[in-house]
Protein backbone atom coordinates (compact mmCIF):
# COMPACT_ATOMS: atom_id res chain seq x y z
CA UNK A 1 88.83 162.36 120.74
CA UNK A 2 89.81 162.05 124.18
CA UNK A 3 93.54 161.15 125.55
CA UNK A 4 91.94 158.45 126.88
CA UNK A 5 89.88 157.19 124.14
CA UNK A 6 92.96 157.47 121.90
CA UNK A 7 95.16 155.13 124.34
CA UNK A 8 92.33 152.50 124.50
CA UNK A 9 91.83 152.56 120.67
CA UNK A 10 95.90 152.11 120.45
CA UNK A 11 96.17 149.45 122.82
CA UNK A 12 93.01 147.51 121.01
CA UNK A 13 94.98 148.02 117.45
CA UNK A 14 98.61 147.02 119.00
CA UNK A 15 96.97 144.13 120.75
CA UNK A 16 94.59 142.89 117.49
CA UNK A 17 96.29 139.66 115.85
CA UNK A 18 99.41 140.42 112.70
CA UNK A 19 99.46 144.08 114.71
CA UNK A 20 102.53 145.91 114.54
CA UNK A 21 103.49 146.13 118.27
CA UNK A 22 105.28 149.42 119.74
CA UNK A 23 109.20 149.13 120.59
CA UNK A 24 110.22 146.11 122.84
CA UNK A 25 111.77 146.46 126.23
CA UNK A 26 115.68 148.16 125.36
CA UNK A 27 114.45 149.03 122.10
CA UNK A 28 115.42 152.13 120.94
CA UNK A 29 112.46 154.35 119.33
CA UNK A 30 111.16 158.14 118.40
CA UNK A 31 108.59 160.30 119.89
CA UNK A 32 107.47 163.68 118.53
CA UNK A 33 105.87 166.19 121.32
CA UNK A 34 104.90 169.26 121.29
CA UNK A 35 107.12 171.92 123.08
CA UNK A 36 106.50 175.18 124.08
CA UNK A 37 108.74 176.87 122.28
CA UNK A 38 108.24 178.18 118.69
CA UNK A 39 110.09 179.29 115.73
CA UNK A 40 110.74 183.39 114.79
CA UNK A 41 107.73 183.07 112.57
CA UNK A 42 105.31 181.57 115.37
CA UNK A 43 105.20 178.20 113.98
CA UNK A 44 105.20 175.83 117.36
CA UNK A 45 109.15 173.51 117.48
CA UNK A 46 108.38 170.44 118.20
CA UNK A 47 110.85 167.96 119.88
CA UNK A 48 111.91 164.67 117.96
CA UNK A 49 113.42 162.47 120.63
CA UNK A 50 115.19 159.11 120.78
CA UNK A 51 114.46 157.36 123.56
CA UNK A 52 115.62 154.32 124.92
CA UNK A 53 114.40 152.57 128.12
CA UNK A 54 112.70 155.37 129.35
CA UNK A 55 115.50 157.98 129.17
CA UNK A 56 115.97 160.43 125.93
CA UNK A 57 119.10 159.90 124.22
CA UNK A 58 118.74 162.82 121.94
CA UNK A 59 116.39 165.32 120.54
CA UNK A 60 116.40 167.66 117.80
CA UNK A 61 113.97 170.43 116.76
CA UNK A 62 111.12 169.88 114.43
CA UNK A 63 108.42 171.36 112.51
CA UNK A 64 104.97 169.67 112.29
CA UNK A 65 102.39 171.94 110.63
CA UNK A 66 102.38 176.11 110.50
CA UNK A 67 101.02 177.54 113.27
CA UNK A 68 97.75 178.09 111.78
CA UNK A 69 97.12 174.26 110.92
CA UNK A 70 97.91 173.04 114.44
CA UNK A 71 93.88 172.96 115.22
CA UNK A 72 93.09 170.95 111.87
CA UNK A 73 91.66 167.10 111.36
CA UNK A 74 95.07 165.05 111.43
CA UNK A 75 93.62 161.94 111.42
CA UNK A 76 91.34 162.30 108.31
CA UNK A 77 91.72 164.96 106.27
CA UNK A 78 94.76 164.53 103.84
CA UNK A 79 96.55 167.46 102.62
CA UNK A 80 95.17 169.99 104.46
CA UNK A 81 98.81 170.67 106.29
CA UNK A 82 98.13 169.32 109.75
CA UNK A 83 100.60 167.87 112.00
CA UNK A 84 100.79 164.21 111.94
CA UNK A 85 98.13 161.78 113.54
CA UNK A 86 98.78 160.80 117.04
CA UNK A 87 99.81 157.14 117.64
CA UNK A 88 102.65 154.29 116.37
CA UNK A 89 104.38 154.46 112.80
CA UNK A 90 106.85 151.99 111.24
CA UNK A 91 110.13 153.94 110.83
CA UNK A 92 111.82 153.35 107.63
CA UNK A 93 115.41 153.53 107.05
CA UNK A 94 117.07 156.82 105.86
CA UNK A 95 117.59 156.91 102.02
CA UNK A 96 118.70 159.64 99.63
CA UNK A 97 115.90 161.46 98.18
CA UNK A 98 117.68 164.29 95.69
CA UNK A 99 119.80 165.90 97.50
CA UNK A 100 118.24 165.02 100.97
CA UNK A 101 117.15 162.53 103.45
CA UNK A 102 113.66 161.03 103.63
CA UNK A 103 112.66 158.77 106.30
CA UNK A 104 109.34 157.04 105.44
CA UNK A 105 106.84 156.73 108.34
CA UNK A 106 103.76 154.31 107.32
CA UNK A 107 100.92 154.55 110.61
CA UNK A 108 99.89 151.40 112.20
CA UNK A 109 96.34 152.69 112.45
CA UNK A 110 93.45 153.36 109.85
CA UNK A 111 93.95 156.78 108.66
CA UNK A 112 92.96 158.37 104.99
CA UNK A 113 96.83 159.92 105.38
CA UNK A 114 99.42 158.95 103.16
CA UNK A 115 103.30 160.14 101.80
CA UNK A 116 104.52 160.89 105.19
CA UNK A 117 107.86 161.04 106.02
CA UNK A 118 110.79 162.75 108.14
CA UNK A 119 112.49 165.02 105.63
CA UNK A 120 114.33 168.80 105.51
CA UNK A 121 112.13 171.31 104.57
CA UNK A 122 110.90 174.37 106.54
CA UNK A 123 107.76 175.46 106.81
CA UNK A 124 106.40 171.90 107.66
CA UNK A 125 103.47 171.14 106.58
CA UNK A 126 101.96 167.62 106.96
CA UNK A 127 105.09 165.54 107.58
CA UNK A 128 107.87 165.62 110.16
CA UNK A 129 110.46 168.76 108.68
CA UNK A 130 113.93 168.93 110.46
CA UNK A 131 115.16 172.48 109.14
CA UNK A 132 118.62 171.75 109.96
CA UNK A 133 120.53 169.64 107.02
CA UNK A 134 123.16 168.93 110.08
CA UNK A 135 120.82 168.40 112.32
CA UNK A 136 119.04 165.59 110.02
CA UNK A 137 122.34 164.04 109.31
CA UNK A 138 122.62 163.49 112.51
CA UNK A 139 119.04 162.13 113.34
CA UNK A 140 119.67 159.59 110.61
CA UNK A 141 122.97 158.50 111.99
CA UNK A 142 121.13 157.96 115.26
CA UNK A 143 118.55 155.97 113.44
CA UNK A 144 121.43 153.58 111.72
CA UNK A 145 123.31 153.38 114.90
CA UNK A 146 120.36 152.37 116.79
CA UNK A 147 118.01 150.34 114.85
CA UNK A 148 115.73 152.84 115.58
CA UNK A 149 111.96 151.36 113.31
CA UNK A 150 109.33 153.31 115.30
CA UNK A 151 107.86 156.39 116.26
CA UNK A 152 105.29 157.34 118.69
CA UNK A 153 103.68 160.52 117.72
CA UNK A 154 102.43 161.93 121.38
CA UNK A 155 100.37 165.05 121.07
């Protein structure tokens, strides 16, 4: 699918009637991107900002799929490892989940992909994995602080 052809299918979900709407003007909100940097073992970091009015507040290094998944069907193929589906989720809050964080992200677009979530874990492989325990911490402080309830995956 095209760049282009994903915006306009976005912008005719967000704009459909009971649609879940990206963040409001001030509102503070995630994006994932790709960067060009990668990790010792190849797999591509990702960057996990929080923006706010345009400007990034913070960022912190992700993983989003091994390198060898980064080419798979993210949109409709469940399980097979892929980096998450372009587009808008619903953030949830951070909550314990054993001796970690999880941060559940439902899309607000059709997709056959469930059980996604922000979490520690390293290789990623399907969800959004901040190796860094610290690092986490402090992503879900910035969530609390901020109010932060959506991310916009962007490539």
């Amino acid at each position: 699918m095209t760049p282009i052809l994903a915006g306009l299918m976005l912008l005719a979900l967000s704009s459909a009637p009971g649609a879940i709407a990206g963040p409001a003007a001030g509102e503070a909100s995630l994006q994932l991107r790709r960067s060009s940097a990668s990790f010792a073992n190849g797999d591509p970091v990702w960057q996990l900002q929080l923006r706010q009015n345009g400007k990034v507040l913070k960022s912190w290094r992700a993983a989003a799929s091994a390198k060898q998944h980064q080419g798979l069907d993210r949109r409709w193929s469940p399980g097979n490892g892929s980096p998450l589906p372009r587009g808008l989720y619903r953030l949830g809050q951070p909550e314990p989940w054993g001796r970690d964080l999880w941060m559940q992200l439902d899309p607000l677009f059709k997709t056959a992909r469930t059980g996604l979530g922000i979490h520690n874990c390293y290789p990623g492989v399907g969800c959004i994995c901040i190796p860094d325990r610290q690092q986490l911490s402090s992503l879900a402080a910035a969530v609390r602080h901020y109010g932060v309830r959506r991310l916009n995956v962007i490539d």
